[in-house]
N, C-alpha and C. Protein backbone atom coordinates (compact mmCIF):
# COMPACT_ATOMS: atom_id res chain seq x y z
N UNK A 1 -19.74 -31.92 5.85
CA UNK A 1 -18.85 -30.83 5.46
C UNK A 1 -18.05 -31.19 4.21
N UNK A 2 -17.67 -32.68 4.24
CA UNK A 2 -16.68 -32.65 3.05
C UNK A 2 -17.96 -32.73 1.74
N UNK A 3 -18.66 -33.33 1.83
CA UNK A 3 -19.89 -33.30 0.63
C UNK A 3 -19.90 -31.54 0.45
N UNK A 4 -20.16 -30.64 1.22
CA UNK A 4 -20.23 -29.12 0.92
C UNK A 4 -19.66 -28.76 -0.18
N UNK A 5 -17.71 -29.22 0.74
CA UNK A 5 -16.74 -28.93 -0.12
C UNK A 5 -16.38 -29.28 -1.41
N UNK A 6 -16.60 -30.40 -1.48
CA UNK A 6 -16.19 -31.07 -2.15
C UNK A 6 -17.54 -30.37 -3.81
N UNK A 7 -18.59 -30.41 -3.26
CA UNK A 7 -19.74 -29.57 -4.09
C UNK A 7 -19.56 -28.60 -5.04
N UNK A 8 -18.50 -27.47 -4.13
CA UNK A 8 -18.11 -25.98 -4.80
C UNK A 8 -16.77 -26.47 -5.43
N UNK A 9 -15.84 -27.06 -4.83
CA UNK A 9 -15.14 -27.35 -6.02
C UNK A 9 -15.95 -27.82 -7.36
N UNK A 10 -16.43 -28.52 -7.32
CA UNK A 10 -16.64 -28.94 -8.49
C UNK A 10 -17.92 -28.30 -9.57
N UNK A 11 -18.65 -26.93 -8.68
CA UNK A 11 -18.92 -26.36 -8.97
C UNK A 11 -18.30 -24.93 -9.43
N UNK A 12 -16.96 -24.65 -8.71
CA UNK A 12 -15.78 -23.76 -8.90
C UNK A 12 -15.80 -24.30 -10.49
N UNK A 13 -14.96 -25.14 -10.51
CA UNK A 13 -13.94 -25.74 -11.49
C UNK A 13 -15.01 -25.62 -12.86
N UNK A 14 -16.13 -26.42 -12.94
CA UNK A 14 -17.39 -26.56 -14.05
C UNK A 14 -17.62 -24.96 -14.47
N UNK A 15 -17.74 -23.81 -13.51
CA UNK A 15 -17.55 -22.80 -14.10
C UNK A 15 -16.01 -21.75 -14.49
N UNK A 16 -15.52 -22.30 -14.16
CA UNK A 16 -14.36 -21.45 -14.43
C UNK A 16 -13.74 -21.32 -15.89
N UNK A 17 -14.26 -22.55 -17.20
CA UNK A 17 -14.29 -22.60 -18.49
C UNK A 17 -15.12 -21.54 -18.75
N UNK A 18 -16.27 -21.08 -18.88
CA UNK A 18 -17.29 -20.47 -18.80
C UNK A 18 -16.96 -19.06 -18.79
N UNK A 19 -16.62 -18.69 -17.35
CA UNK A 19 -16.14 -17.49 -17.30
C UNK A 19 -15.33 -17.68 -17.49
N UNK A 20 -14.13 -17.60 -17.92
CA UNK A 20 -12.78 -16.88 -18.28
C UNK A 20 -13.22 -16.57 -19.77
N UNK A 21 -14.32 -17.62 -20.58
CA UNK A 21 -14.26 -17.51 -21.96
C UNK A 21 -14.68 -16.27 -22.59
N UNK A 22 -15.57 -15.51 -21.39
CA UNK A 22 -16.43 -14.81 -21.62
C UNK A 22 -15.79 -13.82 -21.07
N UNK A 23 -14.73 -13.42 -20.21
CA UNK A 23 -14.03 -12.18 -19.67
C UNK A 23 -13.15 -11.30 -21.24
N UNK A 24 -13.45 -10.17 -21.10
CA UNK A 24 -12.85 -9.59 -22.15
C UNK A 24 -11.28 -9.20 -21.88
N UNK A 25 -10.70 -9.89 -20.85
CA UNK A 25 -9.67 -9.27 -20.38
C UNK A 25 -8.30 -10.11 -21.03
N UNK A 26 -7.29 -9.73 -21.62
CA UNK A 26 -6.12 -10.45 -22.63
C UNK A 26 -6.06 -11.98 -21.46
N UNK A 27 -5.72 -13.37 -21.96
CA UNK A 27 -5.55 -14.54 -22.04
C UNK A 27 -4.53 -14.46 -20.74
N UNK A 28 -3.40 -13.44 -21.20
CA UNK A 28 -2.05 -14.06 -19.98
C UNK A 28 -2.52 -13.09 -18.77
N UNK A 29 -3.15 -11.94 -18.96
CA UNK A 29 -3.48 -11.65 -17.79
C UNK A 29 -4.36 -12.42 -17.26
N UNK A 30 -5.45 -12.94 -17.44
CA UNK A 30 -6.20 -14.00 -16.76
C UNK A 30 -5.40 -15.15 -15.78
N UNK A 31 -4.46 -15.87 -16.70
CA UNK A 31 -3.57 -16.67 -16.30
C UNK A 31 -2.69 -16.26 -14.98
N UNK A 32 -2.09 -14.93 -15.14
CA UNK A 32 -1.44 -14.61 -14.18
C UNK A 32 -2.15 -14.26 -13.05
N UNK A 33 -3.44 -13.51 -13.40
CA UNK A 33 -3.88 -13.32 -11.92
C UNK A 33 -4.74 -14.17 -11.04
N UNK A 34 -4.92 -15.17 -11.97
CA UNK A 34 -5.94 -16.88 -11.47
C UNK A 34 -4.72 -17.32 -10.73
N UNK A 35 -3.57 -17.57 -11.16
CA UNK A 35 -2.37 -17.70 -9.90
C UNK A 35 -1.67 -17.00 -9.27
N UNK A 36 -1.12 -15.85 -9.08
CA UNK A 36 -1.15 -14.54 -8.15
C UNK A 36 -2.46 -14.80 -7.02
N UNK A 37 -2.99 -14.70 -7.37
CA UNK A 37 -4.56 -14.93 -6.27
C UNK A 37 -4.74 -15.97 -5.39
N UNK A 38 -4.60 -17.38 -6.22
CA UNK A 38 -3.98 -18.46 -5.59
C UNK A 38 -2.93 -18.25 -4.93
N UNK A 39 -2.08 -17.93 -4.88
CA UNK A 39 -0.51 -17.71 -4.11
C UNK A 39 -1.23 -16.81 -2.47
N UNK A 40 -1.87 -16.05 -2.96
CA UNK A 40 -2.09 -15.38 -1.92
C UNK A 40 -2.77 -15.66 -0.78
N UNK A 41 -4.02 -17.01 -1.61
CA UNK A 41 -4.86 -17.23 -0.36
C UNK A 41 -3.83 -18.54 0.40
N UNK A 42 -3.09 -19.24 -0.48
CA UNK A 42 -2.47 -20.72 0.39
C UNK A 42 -1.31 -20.25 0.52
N UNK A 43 -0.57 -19.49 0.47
CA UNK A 43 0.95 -18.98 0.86
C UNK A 43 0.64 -19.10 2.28
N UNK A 44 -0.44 -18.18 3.14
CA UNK A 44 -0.08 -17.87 4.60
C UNK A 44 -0.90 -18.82 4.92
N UNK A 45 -1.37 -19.72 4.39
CA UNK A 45 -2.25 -20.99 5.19
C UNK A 45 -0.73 -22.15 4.91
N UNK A 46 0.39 -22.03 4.25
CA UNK A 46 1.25 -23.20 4.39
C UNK A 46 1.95 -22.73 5.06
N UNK A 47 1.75 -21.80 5.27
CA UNK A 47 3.62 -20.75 6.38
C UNK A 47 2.51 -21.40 7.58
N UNK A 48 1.81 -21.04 8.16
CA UNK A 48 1.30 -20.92 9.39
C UNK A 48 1.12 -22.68 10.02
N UNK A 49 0.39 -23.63 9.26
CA UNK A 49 0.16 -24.91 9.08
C UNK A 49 1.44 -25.80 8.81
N UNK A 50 2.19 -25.45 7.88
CA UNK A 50 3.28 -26.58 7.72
C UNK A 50 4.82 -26.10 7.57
N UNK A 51 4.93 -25.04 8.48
CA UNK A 51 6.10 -24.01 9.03
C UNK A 51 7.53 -25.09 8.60
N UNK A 52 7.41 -26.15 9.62
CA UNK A 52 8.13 -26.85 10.01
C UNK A 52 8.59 -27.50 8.16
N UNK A 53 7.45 -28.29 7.55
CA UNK A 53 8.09 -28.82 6.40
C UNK A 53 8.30 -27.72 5.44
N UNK A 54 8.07 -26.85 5.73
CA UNK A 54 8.56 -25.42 4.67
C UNK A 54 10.61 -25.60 4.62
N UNK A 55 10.41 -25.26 6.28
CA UNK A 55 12.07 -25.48 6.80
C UNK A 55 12.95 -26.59 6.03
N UNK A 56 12.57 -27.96 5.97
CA UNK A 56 12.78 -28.68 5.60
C UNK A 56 13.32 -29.64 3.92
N UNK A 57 12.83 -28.24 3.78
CA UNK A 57 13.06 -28.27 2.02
C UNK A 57 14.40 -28.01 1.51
N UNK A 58 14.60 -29.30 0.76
CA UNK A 58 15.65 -29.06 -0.08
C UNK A 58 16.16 -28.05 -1.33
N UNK A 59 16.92 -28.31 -1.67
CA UNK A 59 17.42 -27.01 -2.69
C UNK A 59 16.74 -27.98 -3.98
N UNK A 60 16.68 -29.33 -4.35
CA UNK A 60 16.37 -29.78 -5.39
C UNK A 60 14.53 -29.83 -5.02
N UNK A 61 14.45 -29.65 -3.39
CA UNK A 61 12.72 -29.42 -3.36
C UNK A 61 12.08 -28.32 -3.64
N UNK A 62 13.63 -27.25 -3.83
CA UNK A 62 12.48 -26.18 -4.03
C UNK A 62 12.52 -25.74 -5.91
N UNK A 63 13.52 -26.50 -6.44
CA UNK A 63 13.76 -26.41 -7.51
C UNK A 63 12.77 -26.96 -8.43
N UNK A 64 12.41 -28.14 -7.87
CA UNK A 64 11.03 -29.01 -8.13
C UNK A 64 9.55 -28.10 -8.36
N UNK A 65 9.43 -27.58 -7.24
CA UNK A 65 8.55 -26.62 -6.57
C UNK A 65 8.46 -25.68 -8.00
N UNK A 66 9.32 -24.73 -7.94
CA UNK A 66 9.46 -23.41 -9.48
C UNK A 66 9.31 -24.38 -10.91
N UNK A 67 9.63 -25.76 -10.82
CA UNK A 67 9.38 -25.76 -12.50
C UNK A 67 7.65 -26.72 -12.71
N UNK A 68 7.15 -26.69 -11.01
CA UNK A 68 5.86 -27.56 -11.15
C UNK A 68 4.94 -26.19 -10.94
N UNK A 69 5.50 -25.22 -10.61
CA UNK A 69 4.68 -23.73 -10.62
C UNK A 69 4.70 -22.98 -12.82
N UNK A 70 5.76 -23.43 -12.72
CA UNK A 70 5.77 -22.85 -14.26
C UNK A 70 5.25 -23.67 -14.90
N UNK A 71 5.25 -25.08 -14.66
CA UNK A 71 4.19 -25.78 -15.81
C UNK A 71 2.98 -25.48 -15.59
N UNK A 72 2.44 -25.42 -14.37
CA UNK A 72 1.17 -24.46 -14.04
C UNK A 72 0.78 -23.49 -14.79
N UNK A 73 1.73 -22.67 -14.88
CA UNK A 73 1.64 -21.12 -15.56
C UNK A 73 1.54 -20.99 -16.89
N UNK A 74 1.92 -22.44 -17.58
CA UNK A 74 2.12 -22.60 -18.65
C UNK A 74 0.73 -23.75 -19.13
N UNK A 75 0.49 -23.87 -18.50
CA UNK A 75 -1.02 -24.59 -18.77
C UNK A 75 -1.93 -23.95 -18.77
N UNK A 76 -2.23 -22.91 -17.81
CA UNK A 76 -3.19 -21.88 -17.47
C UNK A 76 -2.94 -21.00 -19.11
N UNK A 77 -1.41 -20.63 -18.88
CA UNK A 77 -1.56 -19.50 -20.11
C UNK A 77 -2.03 -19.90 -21.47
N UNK A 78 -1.60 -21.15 -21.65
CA UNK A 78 -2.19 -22.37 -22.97
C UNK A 78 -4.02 -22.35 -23.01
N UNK A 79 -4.46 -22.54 -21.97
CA UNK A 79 -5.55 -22.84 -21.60
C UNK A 79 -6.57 -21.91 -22.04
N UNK A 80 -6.36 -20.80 -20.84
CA UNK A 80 -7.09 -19.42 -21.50
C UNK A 80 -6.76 -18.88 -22.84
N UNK A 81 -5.74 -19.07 -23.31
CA UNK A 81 -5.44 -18.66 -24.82
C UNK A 81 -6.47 -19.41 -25.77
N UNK A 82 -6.83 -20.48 -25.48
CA UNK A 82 -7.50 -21.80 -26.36
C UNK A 82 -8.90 -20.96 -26.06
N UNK A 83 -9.42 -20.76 -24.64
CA UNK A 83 -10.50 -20.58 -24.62
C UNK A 83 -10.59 -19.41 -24.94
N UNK A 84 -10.40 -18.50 -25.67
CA UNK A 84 -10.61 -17.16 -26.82
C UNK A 84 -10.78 -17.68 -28.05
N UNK A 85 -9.77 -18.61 -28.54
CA UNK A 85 -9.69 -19.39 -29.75
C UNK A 85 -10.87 -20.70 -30.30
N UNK A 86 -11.40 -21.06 -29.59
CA UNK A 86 -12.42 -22.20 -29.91
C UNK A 86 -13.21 -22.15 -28.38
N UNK A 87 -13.98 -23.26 -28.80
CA UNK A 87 -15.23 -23.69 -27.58
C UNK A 87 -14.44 -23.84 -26.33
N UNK A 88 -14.98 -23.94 -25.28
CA UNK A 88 -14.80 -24.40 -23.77
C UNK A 88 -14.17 -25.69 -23.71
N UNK A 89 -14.99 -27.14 -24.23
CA UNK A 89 -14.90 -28.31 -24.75
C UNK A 89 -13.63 -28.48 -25.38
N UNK A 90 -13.42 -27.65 -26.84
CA UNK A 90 -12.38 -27.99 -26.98
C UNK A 90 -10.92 -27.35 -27.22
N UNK A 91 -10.91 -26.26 -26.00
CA UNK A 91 -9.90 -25.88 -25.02
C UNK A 91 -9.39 -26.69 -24.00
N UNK A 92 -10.48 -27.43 -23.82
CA UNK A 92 -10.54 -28.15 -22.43
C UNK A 92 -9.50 -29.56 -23.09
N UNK A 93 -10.18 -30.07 -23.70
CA UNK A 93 -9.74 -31.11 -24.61
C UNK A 93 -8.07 -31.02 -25.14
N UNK A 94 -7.72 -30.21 -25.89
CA UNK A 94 -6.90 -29.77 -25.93
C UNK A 94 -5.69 -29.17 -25.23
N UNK A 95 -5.90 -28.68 -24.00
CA UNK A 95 -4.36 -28.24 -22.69
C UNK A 95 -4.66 -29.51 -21.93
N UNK A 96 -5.74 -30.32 -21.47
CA UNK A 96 -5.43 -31.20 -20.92
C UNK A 96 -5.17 -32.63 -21.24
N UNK A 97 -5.04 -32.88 -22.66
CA UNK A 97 -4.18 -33.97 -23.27
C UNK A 97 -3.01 -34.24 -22.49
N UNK A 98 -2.79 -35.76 -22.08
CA UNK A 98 -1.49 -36.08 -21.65
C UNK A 98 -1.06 -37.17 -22.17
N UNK A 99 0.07 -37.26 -22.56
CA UNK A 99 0.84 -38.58 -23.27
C UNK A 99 0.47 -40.11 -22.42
N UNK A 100 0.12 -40.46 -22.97
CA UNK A 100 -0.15 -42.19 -22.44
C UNK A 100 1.50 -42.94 -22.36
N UNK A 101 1.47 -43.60 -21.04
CA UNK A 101 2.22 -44.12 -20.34
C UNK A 101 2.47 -45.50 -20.07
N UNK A 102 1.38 -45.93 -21.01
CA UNK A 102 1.23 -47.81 -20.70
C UNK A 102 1.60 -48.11 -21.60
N UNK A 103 2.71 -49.41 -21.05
CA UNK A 103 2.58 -50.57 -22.02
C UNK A 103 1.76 -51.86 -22.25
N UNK A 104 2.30 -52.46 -23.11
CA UNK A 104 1.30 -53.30 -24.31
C UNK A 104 2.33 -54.41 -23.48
């Protein structure tokens, strides 16, 4: 089962450059409704499953929570914007750059 899963993700994900590049529909709407959609299917699978650590959340956990949802929103919207603007590759290349963290 986890080989299945684990399959379509990564068959999800490999196409999802692909299509969005090719949807004629504006960049931030894409963005917004690729997470709107998401919200919808794991919202009532974490209420129902992890009730209890929902309760449990702090005011700085949930504060955490809204600015790790907006960098989301803000990657997605970066993302699909790129992929109108150049190749798949290097959209891809480009929103998912991250600053290097090691020292020498």
């Amino acid at each position: 089962m986890n080989v299945l899963l684990a399959a379509v993700a990564v068959l999800g994900v490999s196409l999802s450059g692909p299509l969005m590049a090719g949807t004629q529909a504006p960049a931030l709407a894409i963005a917004f409704w690729r997470n709107a959609l998401a919200e919808v299917v794991l919202l009532p699978v974490a209420a129902t499953r992890h009730r209890r650590e929902l309760r449990t959340l702090t005011r700085a956990d949930v504060h955490t929570c809204l600015v790790a949802g907006a960098a989301l929103a803000v990657h997605f919207a970066t993302w699909v914007s790129a992929l109108k603007l150049t190749s798949v590759a290097a959209a891809t290349a480009l929103v998912s750059m991250q600053v290097g963290c090691g020292s020498r």
